[in-house]
C-alpha atoms as a PDB file:
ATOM      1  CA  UNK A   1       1.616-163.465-135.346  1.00  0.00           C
ATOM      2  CA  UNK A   2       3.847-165.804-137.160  1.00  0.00           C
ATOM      3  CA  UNK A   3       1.919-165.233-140.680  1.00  0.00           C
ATOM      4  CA  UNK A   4       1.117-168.667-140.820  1.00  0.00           C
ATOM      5  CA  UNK A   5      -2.425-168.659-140.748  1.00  0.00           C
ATOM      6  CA  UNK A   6      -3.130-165.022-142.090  1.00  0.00           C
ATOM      7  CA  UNK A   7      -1.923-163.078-144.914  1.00  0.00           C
ATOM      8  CA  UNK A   8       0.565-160.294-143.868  1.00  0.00           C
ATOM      9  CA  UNK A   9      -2.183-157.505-144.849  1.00  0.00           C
ATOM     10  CA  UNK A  10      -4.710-159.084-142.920  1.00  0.00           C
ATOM     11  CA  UNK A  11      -2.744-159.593-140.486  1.00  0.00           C
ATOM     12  CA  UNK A  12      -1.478-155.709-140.261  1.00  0.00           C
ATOM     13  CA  UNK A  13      -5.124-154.947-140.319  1.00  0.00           C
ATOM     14  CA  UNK A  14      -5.644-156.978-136.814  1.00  0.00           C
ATOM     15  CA  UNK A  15      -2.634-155.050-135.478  1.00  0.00           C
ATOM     16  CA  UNK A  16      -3.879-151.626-136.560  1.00  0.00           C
ATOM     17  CA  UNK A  17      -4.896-149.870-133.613  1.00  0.00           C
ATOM     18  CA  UNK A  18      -8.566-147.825-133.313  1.00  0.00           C
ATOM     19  CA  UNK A  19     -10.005-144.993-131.527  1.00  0.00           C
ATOM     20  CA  UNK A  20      -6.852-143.839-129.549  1.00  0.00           C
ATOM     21  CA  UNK A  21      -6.757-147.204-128.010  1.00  0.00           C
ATOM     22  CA  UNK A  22      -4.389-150.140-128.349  1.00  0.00           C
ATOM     23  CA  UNK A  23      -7.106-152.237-129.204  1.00  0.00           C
ATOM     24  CA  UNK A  24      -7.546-153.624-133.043  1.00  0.00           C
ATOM     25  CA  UNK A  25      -9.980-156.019-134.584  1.00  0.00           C
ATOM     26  CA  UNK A  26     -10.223-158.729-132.305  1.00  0.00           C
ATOM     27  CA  UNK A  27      -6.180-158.370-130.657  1.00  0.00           C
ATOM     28  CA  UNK A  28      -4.966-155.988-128.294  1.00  0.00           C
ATOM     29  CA  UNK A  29      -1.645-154.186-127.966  1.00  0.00           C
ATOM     30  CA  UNK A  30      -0.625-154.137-124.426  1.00  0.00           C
ATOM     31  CA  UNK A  31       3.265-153.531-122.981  1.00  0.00           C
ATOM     32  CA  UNK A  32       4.109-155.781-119.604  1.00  0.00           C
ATOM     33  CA  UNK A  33       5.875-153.460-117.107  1.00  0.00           C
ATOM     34  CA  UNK A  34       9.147-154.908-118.024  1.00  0.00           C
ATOM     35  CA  UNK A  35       8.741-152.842-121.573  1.00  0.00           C
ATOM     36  CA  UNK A  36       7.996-155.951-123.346  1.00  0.00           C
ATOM     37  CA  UNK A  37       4.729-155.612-126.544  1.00  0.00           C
ATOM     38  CA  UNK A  38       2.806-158.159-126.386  1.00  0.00           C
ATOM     39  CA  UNK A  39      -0.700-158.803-128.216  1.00  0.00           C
ATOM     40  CA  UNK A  40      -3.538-160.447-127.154  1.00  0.00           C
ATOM     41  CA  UNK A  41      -7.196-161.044-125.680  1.00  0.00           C
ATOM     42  CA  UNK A  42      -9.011-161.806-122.899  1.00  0.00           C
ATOM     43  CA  UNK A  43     -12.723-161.984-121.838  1.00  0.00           C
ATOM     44  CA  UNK A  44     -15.046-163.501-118.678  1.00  0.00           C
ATOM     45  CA  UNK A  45     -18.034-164.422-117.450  1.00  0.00           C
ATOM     46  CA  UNK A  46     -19.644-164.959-114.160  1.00  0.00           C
ATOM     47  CA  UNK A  47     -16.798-167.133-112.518  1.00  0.00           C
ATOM     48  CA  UNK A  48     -14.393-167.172-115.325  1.00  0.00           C
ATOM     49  CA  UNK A  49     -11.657-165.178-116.517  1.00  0.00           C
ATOM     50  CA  UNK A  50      -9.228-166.318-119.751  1.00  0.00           C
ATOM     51  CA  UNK A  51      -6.358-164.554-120.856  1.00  0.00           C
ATOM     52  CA  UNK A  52      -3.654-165.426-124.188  1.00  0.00           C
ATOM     53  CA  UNK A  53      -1.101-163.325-125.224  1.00  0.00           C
ATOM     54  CA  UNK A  54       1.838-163.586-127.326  1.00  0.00           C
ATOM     55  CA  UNK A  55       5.218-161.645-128.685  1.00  0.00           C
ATOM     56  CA  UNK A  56       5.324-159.491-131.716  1.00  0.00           C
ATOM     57  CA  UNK A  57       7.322-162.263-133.191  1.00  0.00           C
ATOM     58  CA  UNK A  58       4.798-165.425-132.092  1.00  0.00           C
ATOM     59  CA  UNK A  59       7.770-167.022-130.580  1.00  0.00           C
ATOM     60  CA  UNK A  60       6.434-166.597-126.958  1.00  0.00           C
ATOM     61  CA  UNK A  61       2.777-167.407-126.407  1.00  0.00           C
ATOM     62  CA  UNK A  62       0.508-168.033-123.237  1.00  0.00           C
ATOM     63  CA  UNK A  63      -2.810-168.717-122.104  1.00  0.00           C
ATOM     64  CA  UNK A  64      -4.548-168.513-119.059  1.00  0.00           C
ATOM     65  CA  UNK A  65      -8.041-169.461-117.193  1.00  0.00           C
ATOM     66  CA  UNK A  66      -9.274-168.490-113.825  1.00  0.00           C
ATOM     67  CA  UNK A  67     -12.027-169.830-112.023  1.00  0.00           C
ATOM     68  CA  UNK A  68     -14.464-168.591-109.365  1.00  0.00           C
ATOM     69  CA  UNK A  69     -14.567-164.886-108.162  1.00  0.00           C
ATOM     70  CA  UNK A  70     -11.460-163.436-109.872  1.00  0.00           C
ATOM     71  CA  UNK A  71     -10.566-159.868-109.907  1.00  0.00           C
ATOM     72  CA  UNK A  72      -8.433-159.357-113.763  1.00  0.00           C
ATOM     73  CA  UNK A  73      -6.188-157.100-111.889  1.00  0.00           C
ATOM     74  CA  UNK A  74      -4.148-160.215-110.930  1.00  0.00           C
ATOM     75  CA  UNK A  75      -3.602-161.053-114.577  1.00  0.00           C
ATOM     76  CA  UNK A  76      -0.696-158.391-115.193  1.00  0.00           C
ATOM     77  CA  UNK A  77       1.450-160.103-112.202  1.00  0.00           C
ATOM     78  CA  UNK A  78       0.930-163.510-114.495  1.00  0.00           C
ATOM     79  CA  UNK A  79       2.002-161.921-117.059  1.00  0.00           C
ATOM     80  CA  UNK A  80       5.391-160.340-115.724  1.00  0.00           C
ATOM     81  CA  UNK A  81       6.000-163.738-114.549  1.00  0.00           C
ATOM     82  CA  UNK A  82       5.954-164.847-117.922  1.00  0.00           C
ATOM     83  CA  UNK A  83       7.332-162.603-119.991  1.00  0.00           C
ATOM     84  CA  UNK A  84       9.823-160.803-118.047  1.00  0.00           C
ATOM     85  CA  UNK A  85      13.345-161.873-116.436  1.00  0.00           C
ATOM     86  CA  UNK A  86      12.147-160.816-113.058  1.00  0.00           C
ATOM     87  CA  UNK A  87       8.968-160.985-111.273  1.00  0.00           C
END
């Protein structure tokens, strides 16, 4: 996000957003419900749920990793608690 390891075109291609979604090629665009845009990705499998996002400007990242029977709804209240001055 920092354009250190992209160029700044390819880089605006990952951000550009598809389909009427906030997703792009490989990052998505999502806003925590303090207001704050943030980008990232997550995926799972049976057992396992990861999670990294960062700020627009790269200053602020985080990743995450949950094991055993995890619902993702729990990964927007990690989130808030990270990126925003409250809870």
């Amino acid at each position: 996000m920092r354009g250190e390891l992209l160029k700044p075109r390819q880089l605006k291609a990952m951000k550009t957003t598809v389909f009427d979604s906030d997703y792009g090629l490989g990052i998505e665009k999502l806003t925590a419900s303090c207001g704050k845009e943030l980008w990232g990705h997550g995926g799972g499998w049976v057992g396992s749920l990861s999670y990294a996002a960062t700020t627009e400007d790269g200053r602020h990242s985080f990743a995450l990793n949950l094991n055993g029977d995890w619902d993702a709804g729990g990964v927007g209240a990690v989130l808030r608690a990270e990126f925003c001055d409250t809870p």
